[in-house]
N, C-alpha and C. Protein backbone atom coordinates (compact mmCIF):
# COMPACT_ATOMS: atom_id res chain seq x y z
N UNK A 1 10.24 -2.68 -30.76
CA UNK A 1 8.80 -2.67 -30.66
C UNK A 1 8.19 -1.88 -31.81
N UNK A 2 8.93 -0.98 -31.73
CA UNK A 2 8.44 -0.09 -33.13
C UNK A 2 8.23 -0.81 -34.73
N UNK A 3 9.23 -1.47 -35.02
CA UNK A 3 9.22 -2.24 -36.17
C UNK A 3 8.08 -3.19 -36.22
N UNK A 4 8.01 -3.95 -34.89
CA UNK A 4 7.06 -5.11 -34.92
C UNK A 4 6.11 -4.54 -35.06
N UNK A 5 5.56 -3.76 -34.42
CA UNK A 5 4.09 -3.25 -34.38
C UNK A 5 3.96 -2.16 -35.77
N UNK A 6 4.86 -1.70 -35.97
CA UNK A 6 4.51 -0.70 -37.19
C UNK A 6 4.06 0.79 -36.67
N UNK A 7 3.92 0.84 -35.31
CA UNK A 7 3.59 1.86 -35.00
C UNK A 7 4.74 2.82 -34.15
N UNK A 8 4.27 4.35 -34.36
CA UNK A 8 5.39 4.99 -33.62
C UNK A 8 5.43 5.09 -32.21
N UNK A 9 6.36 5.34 -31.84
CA UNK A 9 6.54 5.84 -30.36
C UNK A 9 5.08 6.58 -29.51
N UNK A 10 4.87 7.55 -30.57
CA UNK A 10 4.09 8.28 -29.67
C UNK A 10 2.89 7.41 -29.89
N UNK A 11 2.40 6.76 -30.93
CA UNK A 11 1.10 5.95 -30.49
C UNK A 11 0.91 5.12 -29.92
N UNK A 12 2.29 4.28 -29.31
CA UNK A 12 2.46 3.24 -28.76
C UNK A 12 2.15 3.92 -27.10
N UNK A 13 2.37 5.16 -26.92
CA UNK A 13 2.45 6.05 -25.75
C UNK A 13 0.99 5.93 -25.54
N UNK A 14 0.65 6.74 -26.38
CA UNK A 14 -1.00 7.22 -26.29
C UNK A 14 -2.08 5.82 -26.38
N UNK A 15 -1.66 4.80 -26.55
CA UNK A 15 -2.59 3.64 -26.66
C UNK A 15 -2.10 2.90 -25.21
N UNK A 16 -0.75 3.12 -24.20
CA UNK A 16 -0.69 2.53 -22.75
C UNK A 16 -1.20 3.42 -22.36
N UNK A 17 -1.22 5.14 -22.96
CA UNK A 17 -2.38 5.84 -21.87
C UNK A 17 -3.48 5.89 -21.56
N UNK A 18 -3.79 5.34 -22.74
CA UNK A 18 -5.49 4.97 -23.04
C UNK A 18 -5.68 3.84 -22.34
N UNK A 19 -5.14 2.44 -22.10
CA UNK A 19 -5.61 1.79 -21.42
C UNK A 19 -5.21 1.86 -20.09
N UNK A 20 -3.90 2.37 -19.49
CA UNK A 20 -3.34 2.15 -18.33
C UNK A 20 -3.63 3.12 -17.23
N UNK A 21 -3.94 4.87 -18.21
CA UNK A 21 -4.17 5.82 -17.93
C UNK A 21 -2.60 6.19 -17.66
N UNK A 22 -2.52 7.86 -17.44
CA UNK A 22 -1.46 8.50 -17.21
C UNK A 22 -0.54 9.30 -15.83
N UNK A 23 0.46 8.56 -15.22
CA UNK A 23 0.36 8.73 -13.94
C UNK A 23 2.05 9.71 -14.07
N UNK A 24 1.99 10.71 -12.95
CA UNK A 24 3.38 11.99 -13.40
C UNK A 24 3.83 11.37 -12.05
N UNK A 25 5.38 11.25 -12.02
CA UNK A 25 6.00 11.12 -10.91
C UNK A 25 6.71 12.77 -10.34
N UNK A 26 6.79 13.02 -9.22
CA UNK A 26 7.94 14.41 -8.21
C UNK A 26 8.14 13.68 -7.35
N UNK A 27 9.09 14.03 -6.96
CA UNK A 27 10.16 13.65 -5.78
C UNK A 27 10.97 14.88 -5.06
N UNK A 28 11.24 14.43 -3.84
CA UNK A 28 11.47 15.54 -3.18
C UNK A 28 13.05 14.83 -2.39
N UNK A 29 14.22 15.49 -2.12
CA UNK A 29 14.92 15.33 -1.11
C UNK A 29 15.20 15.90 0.28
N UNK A 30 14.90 15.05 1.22
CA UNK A 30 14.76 16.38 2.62
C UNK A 30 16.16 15.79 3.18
N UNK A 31 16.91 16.99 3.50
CA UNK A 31 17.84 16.41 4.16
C UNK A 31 17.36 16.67 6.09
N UNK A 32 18.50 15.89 6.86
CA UNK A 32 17.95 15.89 8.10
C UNK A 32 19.69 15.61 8.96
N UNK A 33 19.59 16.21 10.11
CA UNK A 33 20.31 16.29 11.43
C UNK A 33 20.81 14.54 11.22
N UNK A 34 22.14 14.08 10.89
CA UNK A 34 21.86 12.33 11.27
C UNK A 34 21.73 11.57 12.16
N UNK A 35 21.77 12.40 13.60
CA UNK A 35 21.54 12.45 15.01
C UNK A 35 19.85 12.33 14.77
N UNK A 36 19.49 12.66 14.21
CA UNK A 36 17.43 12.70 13.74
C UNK A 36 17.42 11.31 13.27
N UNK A 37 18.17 10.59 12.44
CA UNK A 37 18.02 9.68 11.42
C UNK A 37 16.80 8.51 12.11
N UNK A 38 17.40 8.17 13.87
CA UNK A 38 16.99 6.78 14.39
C UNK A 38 15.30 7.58 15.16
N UNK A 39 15.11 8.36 15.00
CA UNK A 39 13.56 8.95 15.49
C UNK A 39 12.78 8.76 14.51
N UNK A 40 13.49 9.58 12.99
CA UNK A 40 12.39 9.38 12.28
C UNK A 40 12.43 8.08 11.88
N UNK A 41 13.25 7.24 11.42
CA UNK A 41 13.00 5.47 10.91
C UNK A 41 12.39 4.71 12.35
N UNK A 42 12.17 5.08 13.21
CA UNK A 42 10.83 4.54 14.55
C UNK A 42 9.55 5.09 13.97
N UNK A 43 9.38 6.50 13.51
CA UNK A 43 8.58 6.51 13.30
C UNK A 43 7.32 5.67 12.07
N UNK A 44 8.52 5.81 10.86
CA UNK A 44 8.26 5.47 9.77
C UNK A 44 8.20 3.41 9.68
N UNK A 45 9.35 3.08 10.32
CA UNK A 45 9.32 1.54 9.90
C UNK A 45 9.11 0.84 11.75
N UNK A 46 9.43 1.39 12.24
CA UNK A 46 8.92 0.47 13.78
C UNK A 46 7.36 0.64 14.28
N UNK A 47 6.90 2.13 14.55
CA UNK A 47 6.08 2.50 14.75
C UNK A 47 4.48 2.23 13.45
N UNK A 48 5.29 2.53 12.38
CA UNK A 48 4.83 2.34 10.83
C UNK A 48 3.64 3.05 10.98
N UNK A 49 3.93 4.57 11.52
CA UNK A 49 2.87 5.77 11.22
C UNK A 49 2.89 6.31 10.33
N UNK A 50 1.85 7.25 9.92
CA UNK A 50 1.53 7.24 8.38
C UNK A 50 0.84 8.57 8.58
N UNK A 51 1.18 9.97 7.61
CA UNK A 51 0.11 10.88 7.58
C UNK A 51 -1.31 10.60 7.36
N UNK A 52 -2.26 11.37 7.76
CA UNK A 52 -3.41 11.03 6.42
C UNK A 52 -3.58 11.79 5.45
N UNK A 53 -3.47 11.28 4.28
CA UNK A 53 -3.31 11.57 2.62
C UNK A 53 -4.71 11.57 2.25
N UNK A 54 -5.66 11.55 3.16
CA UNK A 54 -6.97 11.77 2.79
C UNK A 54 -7.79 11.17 1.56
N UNK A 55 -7.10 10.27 1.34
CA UNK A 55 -7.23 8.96 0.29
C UNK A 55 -7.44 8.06 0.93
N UNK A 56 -7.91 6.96 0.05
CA UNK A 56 -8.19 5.26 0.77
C UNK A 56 -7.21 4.41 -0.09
N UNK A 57 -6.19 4.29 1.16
CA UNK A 57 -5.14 3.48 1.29
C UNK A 57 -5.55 2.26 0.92
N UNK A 58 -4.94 1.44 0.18
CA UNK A 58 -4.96 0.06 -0.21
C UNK A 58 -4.10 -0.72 0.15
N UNK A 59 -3.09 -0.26 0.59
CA UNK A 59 -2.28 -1.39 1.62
C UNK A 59 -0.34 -0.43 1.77
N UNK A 60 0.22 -0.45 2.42
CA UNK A 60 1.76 -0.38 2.86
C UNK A 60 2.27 -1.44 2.54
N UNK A 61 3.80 -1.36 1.88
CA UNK A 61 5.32 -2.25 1.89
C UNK A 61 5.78 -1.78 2.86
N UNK A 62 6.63 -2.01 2.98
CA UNK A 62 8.22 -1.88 3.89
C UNK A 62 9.32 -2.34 3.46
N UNK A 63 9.27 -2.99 2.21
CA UNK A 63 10.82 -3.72 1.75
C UNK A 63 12.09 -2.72 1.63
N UNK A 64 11.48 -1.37 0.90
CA UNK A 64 12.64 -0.58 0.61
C UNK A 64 12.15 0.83 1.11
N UNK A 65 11.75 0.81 2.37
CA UNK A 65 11.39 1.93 2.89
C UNK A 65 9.58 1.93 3.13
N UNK A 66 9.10 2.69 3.30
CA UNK A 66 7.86 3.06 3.32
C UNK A 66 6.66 3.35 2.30
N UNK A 67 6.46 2.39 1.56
CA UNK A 67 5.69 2.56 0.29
C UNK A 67 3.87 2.84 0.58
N UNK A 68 3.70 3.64 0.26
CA UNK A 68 1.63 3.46 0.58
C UNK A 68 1.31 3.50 -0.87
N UNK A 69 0.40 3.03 -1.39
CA UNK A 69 -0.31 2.30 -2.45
C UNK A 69 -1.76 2.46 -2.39
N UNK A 70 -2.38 3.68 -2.60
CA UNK A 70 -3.44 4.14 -2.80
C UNK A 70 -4.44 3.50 -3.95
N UNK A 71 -5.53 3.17 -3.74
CA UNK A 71 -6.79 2.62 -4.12
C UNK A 71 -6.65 3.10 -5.63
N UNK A 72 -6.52 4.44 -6.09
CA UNK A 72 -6.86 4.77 -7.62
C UNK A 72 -5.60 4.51 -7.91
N UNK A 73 -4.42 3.57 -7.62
CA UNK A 73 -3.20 3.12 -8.52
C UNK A 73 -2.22 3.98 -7.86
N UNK A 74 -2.35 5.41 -7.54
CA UNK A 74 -1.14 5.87 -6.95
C UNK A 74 -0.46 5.77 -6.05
N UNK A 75 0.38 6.00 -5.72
CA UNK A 75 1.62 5.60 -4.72
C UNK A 75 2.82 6.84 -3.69
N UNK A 76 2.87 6.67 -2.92
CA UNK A 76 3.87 7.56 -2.16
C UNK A 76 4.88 7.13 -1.92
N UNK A 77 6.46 7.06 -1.80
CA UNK A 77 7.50 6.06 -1.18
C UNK A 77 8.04 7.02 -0.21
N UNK A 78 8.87 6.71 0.69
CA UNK A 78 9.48 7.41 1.88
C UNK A 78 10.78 6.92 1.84
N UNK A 79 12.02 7.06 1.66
CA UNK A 79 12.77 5.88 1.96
C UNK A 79 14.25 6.69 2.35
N UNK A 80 14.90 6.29 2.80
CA UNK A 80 16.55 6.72 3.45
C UNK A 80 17.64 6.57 2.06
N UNK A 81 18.32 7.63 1.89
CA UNK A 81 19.79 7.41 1.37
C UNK A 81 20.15 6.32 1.23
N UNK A 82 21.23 5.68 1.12
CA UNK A 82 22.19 4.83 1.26
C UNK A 82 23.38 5.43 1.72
N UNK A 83 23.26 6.64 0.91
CA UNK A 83 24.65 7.53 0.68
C UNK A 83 25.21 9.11 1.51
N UNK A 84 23.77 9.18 1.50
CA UNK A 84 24.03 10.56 2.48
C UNK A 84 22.83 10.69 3.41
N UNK A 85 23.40 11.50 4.39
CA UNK A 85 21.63 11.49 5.04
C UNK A 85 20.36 12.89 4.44
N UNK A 86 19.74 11.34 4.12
CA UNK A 86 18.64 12.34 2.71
C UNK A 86 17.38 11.29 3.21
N UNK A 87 16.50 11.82 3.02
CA UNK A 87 15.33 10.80 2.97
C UNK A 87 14.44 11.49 2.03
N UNK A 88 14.58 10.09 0.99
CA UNK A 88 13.99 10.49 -0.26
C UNK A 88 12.39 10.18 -0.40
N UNK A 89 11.51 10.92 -1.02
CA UNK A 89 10.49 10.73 -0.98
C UNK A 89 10.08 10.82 -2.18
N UNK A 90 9.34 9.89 -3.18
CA UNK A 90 8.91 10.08 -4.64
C UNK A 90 7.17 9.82 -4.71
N UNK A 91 6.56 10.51 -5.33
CA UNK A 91 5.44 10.10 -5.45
C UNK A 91 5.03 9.91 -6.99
N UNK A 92 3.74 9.10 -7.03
CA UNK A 92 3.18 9.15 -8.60
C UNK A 92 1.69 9.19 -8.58
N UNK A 93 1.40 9.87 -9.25
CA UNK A 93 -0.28 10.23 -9.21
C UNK A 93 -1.03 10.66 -10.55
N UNK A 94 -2.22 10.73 -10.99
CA UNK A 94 -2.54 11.15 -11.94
C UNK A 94 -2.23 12.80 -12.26
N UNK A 95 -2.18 13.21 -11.50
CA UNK A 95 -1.62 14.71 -11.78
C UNK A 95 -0.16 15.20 -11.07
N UNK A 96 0.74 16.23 -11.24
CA UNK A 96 1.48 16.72 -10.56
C UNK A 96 1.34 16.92 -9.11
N UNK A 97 0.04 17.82 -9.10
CA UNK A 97 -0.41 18.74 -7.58
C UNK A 97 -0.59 17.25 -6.82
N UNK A 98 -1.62 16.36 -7.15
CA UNK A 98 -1.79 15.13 -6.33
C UNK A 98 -0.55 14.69 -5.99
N UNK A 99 0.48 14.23 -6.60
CA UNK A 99 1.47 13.79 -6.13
C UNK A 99 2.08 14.99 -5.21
N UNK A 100 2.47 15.68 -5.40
CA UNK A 100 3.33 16.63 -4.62
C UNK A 100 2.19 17.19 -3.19
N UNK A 101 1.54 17.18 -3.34
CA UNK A 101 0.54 17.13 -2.18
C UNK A 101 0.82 15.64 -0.92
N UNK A 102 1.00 14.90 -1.57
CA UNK A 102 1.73 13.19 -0.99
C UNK A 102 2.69 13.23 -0.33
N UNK A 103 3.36 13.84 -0.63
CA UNK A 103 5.39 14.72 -0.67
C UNK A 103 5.05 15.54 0.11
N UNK A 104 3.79 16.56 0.56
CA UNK A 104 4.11 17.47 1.58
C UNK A 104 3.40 17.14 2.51
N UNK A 105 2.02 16.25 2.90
CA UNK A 105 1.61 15.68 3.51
C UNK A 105 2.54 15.06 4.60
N UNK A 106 3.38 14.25 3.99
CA UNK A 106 4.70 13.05 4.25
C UNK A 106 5.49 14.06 5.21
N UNK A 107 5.85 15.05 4.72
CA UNK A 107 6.92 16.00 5.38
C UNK A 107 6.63 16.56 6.13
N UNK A 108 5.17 17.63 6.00
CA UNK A 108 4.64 17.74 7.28
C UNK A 108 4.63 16.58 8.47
N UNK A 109 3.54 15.71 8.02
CA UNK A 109 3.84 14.68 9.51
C UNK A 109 5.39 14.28 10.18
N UNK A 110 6.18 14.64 9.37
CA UNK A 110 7.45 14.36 9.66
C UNK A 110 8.15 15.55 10.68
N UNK A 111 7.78 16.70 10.29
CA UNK A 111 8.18 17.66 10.24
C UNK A 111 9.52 18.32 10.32
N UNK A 112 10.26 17.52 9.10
CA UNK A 112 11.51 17.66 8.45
C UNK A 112 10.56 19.08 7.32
């Protein structure tokens, strides 16, 4: 891409930030009791309760766990291990604190 366009890395950066704007991902791992595992996935994918993130939600997935998809582009995921019992939670937001605020929101209602 660099060659074609003639331009460097970092302006190629700063011109998707300029139009796309700039969104920081954190992630958190909570581990949990695996005797817990089948309460909290009722809660999360049967029940499909949801903190409030005090945002306006634009819609939930479920394909690979618990995704919410907030109105200004950002996003929360919730989702289980494969490998160990972990339930991983990643967020992306225009700032750090917003995202990680998503991540503790999530955990609180969980109260893992």
């Amino acid at each position: 891409m660099v060659s074609v366009t003639g331009k460097s890395p970092t302006q190629i950066m700063n011109e998707l930030e300029a139009q796309f704007g700039k969104f920081v991902m954190v992630e958190d791992n909570l581990r949990f009791a695996p005797e817990n595992k089948a309460e909290v996935e009722n809660i999360i994918m049967v029940e499909k309760k949801l903190p409030d993130f005090g945002v306006e939600i634009e819609r939930v997935g479920y394909e690979d766990g618990c995704k919410v998809y907030f109105a200004d582009g950002s996003f929360v995921i919730c989702r289980f291990s494969g490998t160990e019992p972990l339930l991983r939670i990643f967020a992306e937001s225009s700032t750090k604190e917003v995202a990680a605020k998503y991540i503790t929101d999530f955990k609180a209602f969980l109260g893992i």
